[in-house]
C-alpha atoms as a PDB file:
ATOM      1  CA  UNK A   1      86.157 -92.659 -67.375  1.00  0.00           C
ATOM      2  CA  UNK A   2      88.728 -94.081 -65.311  1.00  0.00           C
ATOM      3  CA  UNK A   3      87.850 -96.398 -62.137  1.00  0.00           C
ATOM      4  CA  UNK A   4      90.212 -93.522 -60.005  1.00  0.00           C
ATOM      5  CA  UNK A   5      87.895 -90.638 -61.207  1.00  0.00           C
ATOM      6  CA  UNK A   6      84.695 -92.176 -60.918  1.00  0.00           C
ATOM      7  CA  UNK A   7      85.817 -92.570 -57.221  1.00  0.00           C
ATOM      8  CA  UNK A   8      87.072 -89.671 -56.780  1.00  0.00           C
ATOM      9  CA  UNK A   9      83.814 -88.205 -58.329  1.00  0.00           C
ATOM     10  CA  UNK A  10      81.922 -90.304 -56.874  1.00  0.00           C
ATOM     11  CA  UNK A  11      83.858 -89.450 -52.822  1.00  0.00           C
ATOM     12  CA  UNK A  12      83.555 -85.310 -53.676  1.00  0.00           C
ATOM     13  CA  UNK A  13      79.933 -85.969 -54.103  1.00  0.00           C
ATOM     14  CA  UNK A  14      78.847 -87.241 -51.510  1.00  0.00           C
ATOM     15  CA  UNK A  15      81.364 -85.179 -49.091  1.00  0.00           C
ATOM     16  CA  UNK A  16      79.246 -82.947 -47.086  1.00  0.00           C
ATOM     17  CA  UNK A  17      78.982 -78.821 -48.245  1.00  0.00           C
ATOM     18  CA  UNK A  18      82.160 -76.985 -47.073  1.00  0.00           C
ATOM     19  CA  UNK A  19      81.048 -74.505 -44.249  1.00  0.00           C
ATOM     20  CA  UNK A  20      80.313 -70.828 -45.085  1.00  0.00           C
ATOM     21  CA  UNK A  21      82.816 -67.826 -44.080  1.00  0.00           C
ATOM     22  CA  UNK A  22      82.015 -64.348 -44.680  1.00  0.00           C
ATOM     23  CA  UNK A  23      83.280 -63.028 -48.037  1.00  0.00           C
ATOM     24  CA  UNK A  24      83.527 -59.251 -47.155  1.00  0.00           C
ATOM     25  CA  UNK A  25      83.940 -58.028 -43.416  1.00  0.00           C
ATOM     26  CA  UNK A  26      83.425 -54.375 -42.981  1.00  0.00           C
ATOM     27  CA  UNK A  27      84.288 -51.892 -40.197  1.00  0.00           C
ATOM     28  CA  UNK A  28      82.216 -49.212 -38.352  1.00  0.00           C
ATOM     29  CA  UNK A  29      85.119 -46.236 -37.862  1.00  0.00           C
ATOM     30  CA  UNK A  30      83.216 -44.885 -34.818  1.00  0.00           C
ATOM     31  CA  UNK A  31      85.513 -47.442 -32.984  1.00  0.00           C
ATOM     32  CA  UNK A  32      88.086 -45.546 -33.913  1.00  0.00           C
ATOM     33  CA  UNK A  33      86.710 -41.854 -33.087  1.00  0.00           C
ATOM     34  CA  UNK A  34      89.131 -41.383 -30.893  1.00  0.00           C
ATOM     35  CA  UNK A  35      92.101 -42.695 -33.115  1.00  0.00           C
ATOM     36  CA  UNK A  36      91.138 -40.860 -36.494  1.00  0.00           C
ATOM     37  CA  UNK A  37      91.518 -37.221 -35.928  1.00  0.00           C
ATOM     38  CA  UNK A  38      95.392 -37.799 -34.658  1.00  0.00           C
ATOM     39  CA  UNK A  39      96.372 -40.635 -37.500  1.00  0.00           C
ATOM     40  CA  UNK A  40      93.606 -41.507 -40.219  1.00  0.00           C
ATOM     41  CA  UNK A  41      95.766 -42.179 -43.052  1.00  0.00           C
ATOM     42  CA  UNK A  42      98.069 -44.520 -40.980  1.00  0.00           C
ATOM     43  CA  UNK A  43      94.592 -46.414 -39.466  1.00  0.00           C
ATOM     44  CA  UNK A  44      92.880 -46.679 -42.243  1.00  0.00           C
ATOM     45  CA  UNK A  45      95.881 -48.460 -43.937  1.00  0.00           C
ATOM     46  CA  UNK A  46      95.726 -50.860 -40.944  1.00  0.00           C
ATOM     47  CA  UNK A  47      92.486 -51.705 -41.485  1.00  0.00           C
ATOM     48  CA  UNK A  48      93.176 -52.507 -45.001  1.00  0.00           C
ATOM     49  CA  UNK A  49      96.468 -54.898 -44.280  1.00  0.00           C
ATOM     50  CA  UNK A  50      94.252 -56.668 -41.983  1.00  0.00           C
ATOM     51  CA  UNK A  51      91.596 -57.539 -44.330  1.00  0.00           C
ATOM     52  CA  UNK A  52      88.696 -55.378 -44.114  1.00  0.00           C
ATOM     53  CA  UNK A  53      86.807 -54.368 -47.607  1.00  0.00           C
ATOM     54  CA  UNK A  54      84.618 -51.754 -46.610  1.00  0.00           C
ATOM     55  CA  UNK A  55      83.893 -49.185 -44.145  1.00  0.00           C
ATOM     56  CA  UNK A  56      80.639 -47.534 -42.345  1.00  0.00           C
ATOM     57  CA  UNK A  57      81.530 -43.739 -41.790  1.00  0.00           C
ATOM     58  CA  UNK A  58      80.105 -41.867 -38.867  1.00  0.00           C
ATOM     59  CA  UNK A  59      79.012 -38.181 -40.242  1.00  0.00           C
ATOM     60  CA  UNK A  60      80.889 -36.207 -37.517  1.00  0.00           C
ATOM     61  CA  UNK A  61      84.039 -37.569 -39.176  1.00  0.00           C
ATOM     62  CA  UNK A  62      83.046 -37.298 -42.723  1.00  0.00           C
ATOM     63  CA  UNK A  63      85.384 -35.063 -44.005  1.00  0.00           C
ATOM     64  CA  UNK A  64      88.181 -35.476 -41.189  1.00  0.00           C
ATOM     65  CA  UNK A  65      88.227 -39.195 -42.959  1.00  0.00           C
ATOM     66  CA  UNK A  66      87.511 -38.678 -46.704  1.00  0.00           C
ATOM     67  CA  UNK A  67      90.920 -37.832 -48.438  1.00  0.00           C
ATOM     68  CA  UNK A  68      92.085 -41.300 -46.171  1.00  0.00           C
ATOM     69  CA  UNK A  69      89.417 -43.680 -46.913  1.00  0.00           C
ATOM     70  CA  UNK A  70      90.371 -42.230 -50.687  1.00  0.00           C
ATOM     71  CA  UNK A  71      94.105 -43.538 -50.581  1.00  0.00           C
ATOM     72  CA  UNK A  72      93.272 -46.759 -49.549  1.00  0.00           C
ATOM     73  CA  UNK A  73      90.627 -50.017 -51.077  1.00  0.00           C
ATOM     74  CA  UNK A  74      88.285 -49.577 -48.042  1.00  0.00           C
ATOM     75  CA  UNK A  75      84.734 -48.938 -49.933  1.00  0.00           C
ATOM     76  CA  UNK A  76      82.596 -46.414 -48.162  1.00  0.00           C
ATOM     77  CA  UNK A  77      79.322 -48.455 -47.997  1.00  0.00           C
ATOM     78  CA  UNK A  78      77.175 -46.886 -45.415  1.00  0.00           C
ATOM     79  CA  UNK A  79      77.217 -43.302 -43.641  1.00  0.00           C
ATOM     80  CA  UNK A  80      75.623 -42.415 -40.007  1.00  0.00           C
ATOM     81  CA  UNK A  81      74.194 -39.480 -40.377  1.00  0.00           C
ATOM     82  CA  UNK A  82      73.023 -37.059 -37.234  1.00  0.00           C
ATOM     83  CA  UNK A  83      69.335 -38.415 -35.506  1.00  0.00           C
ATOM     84  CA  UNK A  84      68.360 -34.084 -35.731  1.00  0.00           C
ATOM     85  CA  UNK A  85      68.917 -34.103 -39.303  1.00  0.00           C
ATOM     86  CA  UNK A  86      65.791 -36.528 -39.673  1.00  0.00           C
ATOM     87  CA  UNK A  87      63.905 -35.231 -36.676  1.00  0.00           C
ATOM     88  CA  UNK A  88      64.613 -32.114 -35.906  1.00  0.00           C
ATOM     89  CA  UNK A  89      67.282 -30.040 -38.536  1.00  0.00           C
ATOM     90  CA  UNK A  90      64.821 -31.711 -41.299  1.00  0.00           C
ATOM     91  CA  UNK A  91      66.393 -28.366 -43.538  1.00  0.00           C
ATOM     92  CA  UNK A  92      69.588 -29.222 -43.946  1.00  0.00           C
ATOM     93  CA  UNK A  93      69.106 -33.052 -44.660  1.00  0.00           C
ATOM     94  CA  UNK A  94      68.815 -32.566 -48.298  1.00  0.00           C
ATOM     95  CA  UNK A  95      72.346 -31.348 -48.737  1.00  0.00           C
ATOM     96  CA  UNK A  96      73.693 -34.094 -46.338  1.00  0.00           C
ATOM     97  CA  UNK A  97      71.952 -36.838 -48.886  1.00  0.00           C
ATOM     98  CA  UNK A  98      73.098 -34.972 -52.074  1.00  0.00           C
ATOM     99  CA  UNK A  99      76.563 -35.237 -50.702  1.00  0.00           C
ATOM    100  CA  UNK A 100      76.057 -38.669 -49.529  1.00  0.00           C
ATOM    101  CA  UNK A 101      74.593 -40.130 -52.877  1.00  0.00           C
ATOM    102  CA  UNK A 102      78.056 -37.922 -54.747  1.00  0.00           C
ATOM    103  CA  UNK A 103      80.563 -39.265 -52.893  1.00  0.00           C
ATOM    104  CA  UNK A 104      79.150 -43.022 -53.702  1.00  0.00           C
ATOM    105  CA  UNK A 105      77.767 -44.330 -50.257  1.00  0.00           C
ATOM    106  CA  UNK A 106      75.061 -46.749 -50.612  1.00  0.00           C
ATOM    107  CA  UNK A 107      73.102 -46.612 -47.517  1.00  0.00           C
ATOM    108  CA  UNK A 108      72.254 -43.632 -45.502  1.00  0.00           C
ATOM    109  CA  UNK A 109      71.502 -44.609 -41.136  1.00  0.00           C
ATOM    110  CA  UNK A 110      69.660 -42.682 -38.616  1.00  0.00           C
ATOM    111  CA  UNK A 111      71.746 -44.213 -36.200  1.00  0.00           C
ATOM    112  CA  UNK A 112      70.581 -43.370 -32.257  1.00  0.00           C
ATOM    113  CA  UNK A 113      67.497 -41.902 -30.703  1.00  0.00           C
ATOM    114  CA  UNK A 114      68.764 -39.790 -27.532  1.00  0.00           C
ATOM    115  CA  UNK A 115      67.085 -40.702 -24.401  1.00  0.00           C
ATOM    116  CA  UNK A 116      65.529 -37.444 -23.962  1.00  0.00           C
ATOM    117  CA  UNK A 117      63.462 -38.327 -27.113  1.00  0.00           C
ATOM    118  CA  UNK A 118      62.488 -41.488 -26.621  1.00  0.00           C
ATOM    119  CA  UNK A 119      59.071 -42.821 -25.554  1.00  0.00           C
ATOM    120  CA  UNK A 120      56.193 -45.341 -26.338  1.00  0.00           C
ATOM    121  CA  UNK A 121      54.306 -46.531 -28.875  1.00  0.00           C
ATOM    122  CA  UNK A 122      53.073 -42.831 -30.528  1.00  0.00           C
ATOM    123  CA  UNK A 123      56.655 -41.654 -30.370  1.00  0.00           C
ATOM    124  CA  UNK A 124      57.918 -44.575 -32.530  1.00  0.00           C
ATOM    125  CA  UNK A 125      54.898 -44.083 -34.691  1.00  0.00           C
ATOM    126  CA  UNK A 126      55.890 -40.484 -35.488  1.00  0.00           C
ATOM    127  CA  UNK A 127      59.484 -41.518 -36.068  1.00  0.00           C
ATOM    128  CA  UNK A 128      58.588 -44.177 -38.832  1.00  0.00           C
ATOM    129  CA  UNK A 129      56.309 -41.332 -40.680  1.00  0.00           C
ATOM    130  CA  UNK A 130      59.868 -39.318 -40.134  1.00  0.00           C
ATOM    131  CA  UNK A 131      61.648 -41.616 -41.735  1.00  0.00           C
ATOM    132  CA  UNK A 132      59.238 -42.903 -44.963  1.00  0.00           C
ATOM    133  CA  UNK A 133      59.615 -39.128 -45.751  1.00  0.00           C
ATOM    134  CA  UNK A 134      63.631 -39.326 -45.065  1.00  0.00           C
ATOM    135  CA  UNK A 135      63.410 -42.346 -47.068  1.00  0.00           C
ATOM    136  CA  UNK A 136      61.905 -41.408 -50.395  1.00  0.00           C
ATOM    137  CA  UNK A 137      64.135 -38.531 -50.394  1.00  0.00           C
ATOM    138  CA  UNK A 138      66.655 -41.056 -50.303  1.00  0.00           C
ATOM    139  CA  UNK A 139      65.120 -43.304 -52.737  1.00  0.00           C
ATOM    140  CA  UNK A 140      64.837 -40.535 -55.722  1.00  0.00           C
ATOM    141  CA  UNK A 141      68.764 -39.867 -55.403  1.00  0.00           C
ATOM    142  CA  UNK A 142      69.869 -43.594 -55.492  1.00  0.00           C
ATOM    143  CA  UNK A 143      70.484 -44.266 -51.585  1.00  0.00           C
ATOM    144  CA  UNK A 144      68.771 -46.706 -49.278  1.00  0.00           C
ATOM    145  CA  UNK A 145      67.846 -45.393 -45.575  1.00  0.00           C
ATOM    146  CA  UNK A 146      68.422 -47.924 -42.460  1.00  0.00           C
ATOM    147  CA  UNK A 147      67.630 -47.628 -38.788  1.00  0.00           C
ATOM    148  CA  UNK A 148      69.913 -48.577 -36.494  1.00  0.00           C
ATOM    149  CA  UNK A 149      68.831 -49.968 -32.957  1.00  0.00           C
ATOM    150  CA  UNK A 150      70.312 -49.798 -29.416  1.00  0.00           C
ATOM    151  CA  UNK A 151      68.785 -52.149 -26.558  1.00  0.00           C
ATOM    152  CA  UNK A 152      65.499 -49.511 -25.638  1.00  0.00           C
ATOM    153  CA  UNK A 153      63.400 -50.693 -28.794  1.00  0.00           C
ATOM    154  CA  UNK A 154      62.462 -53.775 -28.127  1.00  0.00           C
ATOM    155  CA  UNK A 155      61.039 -53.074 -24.623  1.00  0.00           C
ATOM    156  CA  UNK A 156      57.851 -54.666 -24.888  1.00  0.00           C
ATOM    157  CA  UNK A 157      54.883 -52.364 -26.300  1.00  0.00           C
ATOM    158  CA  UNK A 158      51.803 -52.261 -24.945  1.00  0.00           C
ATOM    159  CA  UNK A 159      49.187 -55.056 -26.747  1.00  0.00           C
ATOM    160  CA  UNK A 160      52.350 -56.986 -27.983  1.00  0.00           C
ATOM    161  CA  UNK A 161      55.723 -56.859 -29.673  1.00  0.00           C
ATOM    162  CA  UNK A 162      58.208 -54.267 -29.039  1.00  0.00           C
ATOM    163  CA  UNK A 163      58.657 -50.532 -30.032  1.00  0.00           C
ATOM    164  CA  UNK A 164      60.715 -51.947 -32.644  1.00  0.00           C
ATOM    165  CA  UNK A 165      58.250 -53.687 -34.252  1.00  0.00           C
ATOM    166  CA  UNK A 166      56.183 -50.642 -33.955  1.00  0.00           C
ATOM    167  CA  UNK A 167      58.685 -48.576 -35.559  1.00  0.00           C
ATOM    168  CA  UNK A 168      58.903 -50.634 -38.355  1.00  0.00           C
ATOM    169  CA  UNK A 169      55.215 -51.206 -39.345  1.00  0.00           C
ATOM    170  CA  UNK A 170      54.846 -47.817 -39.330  1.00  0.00           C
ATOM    171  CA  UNK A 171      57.622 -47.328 -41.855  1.00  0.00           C
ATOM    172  CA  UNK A 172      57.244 -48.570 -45.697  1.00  0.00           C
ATOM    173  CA  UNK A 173      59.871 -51.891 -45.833  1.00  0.00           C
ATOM    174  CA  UNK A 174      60.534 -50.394 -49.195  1.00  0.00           C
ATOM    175  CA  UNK A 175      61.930 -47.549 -47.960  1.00  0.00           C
ATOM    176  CA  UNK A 176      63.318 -48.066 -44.491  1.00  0.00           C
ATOM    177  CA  UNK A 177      65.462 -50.626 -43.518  1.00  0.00           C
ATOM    178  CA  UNK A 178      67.061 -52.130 -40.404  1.00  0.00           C
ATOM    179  CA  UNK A 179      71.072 -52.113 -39.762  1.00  0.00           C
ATOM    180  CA  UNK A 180      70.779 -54.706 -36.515  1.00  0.00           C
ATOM    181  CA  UNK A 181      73.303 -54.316 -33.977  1.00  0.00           C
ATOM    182  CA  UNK A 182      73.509 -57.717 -32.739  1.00  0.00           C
ATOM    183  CA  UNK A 183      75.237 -56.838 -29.158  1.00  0.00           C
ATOM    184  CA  UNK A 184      72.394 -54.404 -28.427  1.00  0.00           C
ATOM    185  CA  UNK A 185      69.579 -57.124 -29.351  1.00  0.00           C
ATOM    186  CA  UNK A 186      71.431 -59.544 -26.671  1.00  0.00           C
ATOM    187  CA  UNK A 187      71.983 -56.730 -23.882  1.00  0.00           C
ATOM    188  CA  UNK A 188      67.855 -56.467 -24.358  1.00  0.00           C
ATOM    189  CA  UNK A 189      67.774 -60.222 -23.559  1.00  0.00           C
ATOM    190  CA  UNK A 190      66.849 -61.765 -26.693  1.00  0.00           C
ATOM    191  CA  UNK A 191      68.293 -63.959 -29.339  1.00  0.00           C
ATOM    192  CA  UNK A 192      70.432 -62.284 -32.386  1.00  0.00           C
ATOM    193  CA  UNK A 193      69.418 -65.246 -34.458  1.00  0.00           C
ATOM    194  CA  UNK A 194      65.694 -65.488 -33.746  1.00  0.00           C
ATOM    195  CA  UNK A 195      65.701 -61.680 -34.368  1.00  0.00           C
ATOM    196  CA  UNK A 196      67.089 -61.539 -37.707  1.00  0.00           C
ATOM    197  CA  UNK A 197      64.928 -64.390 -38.495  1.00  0.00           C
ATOM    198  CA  UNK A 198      61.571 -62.313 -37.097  1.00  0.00           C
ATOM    199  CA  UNK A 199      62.769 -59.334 -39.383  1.00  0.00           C
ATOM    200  CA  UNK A 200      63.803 -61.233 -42.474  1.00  0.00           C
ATOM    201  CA  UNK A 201      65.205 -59.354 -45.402  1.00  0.00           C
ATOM    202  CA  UNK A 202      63.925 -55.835 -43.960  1.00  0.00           C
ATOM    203  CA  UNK A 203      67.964 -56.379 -41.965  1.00  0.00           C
ATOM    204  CA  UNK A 204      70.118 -54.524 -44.779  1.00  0.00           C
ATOM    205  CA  UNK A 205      73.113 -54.380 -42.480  1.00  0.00           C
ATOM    206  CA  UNK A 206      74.484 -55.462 -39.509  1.00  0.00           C
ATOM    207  CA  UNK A 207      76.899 -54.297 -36.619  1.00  0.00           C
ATOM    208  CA  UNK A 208      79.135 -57.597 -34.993  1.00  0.00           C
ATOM    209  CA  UNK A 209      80.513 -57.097 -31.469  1.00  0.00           C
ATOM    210  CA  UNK A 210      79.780 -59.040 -28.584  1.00  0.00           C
ATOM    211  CA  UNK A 211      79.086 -58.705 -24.814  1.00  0.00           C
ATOM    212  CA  UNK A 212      79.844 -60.481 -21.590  1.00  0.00           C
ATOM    213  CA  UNK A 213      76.959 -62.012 -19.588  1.00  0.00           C
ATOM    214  CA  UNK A 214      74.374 -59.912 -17.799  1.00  0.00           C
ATOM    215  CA  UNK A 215      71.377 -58.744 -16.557  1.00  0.00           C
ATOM    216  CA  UNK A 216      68.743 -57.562 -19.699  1.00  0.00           C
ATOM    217  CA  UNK A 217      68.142 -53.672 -19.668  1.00  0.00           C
ATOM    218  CA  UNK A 218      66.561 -51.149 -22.087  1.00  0.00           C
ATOM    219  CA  UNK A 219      68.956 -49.021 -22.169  1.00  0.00           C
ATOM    220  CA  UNK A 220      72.878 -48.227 -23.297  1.00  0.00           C
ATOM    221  CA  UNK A 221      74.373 -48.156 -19.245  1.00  0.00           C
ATOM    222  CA  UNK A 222      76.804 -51.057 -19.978  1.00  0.00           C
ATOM    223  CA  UNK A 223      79.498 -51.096 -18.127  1.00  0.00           C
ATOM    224  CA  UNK A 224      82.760 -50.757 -20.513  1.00  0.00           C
ATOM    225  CA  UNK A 225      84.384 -53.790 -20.007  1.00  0.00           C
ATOM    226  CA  UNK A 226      81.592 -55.475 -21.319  1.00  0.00           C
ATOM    227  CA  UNK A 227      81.863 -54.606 -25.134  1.00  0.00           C
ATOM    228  CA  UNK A 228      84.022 -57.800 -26.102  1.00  0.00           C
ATOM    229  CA  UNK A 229      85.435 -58.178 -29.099  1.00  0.00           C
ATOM    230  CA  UNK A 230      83.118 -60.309 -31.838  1.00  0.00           C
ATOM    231  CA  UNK A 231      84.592 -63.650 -30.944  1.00  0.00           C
ATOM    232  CA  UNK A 232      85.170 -63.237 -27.057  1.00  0.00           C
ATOM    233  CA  UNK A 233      80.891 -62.954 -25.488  1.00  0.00           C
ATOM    234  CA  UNK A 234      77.988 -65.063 -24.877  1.00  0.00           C
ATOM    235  CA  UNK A 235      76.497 -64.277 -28.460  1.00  0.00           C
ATOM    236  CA  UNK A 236      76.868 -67.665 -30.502  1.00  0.00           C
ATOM    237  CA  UNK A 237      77.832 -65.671 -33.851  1.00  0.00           C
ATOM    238  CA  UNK A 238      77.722 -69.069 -36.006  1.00  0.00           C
ATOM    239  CA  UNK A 239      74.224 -69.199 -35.618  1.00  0.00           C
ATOM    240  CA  UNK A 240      73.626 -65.479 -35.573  1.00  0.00           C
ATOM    241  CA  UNK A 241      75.286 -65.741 -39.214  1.00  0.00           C
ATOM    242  CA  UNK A 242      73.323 -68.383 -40.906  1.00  0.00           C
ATOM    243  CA  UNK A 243      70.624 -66.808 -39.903  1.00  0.00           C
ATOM    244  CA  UNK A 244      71.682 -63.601 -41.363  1.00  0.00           C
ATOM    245  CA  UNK A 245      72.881 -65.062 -44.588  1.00  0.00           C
ATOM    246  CA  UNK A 246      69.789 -66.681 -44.770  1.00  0.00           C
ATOM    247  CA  UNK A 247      67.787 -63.374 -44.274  1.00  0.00           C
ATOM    248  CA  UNK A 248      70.465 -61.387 -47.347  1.00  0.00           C
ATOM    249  CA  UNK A 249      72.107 -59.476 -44.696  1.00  0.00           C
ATOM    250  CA  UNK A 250      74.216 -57.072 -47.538  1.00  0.00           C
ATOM    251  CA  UNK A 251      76.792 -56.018 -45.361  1.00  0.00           C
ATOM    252  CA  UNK A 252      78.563 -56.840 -41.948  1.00  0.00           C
ATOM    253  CA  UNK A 253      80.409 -54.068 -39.659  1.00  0.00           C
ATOM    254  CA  UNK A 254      82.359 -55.168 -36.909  1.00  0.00           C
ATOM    255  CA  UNK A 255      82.422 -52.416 -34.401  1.00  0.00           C
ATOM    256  CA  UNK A 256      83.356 -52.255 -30.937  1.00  0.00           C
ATOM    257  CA  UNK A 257      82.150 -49.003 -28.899  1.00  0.00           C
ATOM    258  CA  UNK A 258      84.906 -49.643 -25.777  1.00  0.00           C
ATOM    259  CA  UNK A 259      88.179 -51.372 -25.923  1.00  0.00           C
ATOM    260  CA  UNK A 260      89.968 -52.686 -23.210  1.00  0.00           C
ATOM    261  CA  UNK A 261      93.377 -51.611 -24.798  1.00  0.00           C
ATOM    262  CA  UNK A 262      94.146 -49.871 -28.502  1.00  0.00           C
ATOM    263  CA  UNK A 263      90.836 -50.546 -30.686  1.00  0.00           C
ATOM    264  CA  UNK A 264      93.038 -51.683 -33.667  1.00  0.00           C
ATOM    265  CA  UNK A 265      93.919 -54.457 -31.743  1.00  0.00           C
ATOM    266  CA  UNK A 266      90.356 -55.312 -30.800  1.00  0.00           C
ATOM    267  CA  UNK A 267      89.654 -55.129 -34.568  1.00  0.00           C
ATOM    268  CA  UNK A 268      92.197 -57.121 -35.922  1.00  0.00           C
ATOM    269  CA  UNK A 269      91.429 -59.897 -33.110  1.00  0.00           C
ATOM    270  CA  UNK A 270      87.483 -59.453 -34.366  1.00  0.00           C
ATOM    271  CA  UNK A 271      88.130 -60.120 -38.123  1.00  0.00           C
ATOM    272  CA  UNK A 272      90.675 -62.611 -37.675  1.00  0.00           C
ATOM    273  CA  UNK A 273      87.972 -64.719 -35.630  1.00  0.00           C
ATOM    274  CA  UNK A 274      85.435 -64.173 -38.759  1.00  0.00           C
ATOM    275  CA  UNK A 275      88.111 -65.018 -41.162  1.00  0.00           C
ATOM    276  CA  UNK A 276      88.233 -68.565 -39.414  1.00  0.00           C
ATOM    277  CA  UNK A 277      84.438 -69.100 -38.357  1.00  0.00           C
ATOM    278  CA  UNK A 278      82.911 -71.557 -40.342  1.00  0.00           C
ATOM    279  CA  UNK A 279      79.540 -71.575 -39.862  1.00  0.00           C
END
């Protein structure tokens, strides 16, 4: 070996390992709910050009967004599906699975628990016995069930923990996962990080958005112009993605419930900050 490649060897190894940047960046469409029904094929194009690889469909828009998502690389990962259809329209969830599991989506959320049926620690108790049966059905046609979280469960239960953790000792890990929705965690006052870490590999998925600085609160009254785009908040996302790389997170969503102007431009200013985090 020559004296310039055994220093050149010699200089690569010992150079430090090159920071990690996400591989795949997804996108929850319910930012665009509003956008969708007037131009989907045009949007979902957008989305492409800009670099997303896969998208998390909201059921209300399932078949209003099909024949788009179809004509363009955008892989349908993950579909919301309606809170009654696991609580209270039990009936008709079969079908919605079936068609789930045919058209190819991998994961299957319950994705919001309406204030009117929310409560404490028996209430989450009954909805993780809801969803172990929700999630075998799932399990025996190929899909994976997640539950998705707002800022109310993880208002502190009584004897310890939250109603999160209630939620999800109640349901079987191997059945029901989490899809944490890091802007929610950080409205409730805690730590995105230190919460993925407490959960582990239970987090499947993950929603990235961000949030200006304020008060904590259990509940979804956030004022609009709070939702900031994943780069623009007080939420360190560096840290809050080590720490879900180091959990398996699966898949990543950037979503963005308000805008403060046209949500493809909050979008394409959210993915091109992941595209140059190194973290």
């Amino acid at each position: 070996m020559e004296r310039r490649q055994f220093i050149g060897l010699a200089l690569s190894a010992a150079a430090p390992l090159s920071a990690r940047t996400l591989p795949t960046v997804g996108v929850q469409l319910y930012t665009l709910r509003n956008v969708l029904p007037k131009k989907a094929n045009e949007t979902l194009k957008a989305l492409e050009e800009m670099g997303f690889k896969e998208a998390e469909v909201i059921g209300g828009q399932l078949d209003l967004t099909w024949p788009a998502l179809q004509q363009t690389k955008l892989k349908p990962v993950s579909l919301h599906l309606d809170t009654l259809l696991f609580t209270k329209d039990k009936a008709q969830l079969p079908a919605k699975l079936e068609d789930a599991a045919k058209r190819g989506f991998e994961y299957v959320v319950c994705p919001y628990i309406a204030p009117q049926d929310r409560g404490g620690v028996e209430v989450m108790k009954r909805l993780g016995d809801t969803l172990n049966e929700a999630g075998t059905a799932c399990e025996k046609i190929g899909l994976k069930l997640a539950y998705h979280n707002h800022a109310f469960e993880f208002e502190p239960a009584p004897g310890g923990g939250t109603l999160l953790d209630v939620l999800l000792k109640e349901a079987d890990p191997n059945l029901v996962f989490l899809e944490l929705d890091v802007m929610w965690v950080q409205v409730a006052g805690l730590s995105p990080a230190a919460v993925i870490a407490q959960y582990g590999r239970r987090t499947h998925l993950m929603h990235l958005k961000n949030v200006a600085a304020m008060e904590k609160r259990y509940n979804e009254m956030v004022p609009r112009e709070n939702f900031r785009e994943v780069g623009d908040g007080v939420i360190d996302m560096a840290a809050t993605l080590r720490a879900a790389q180091k959990a398996g997170v699966k898949h990543y969503f950037v979503e963005q419930d308000h805008t403060p102007g046209e949500p493809l431009d909050s979008l394409k200013k959210s993915i091109g900050y992941l595209k140059k985090l190194d973290f």
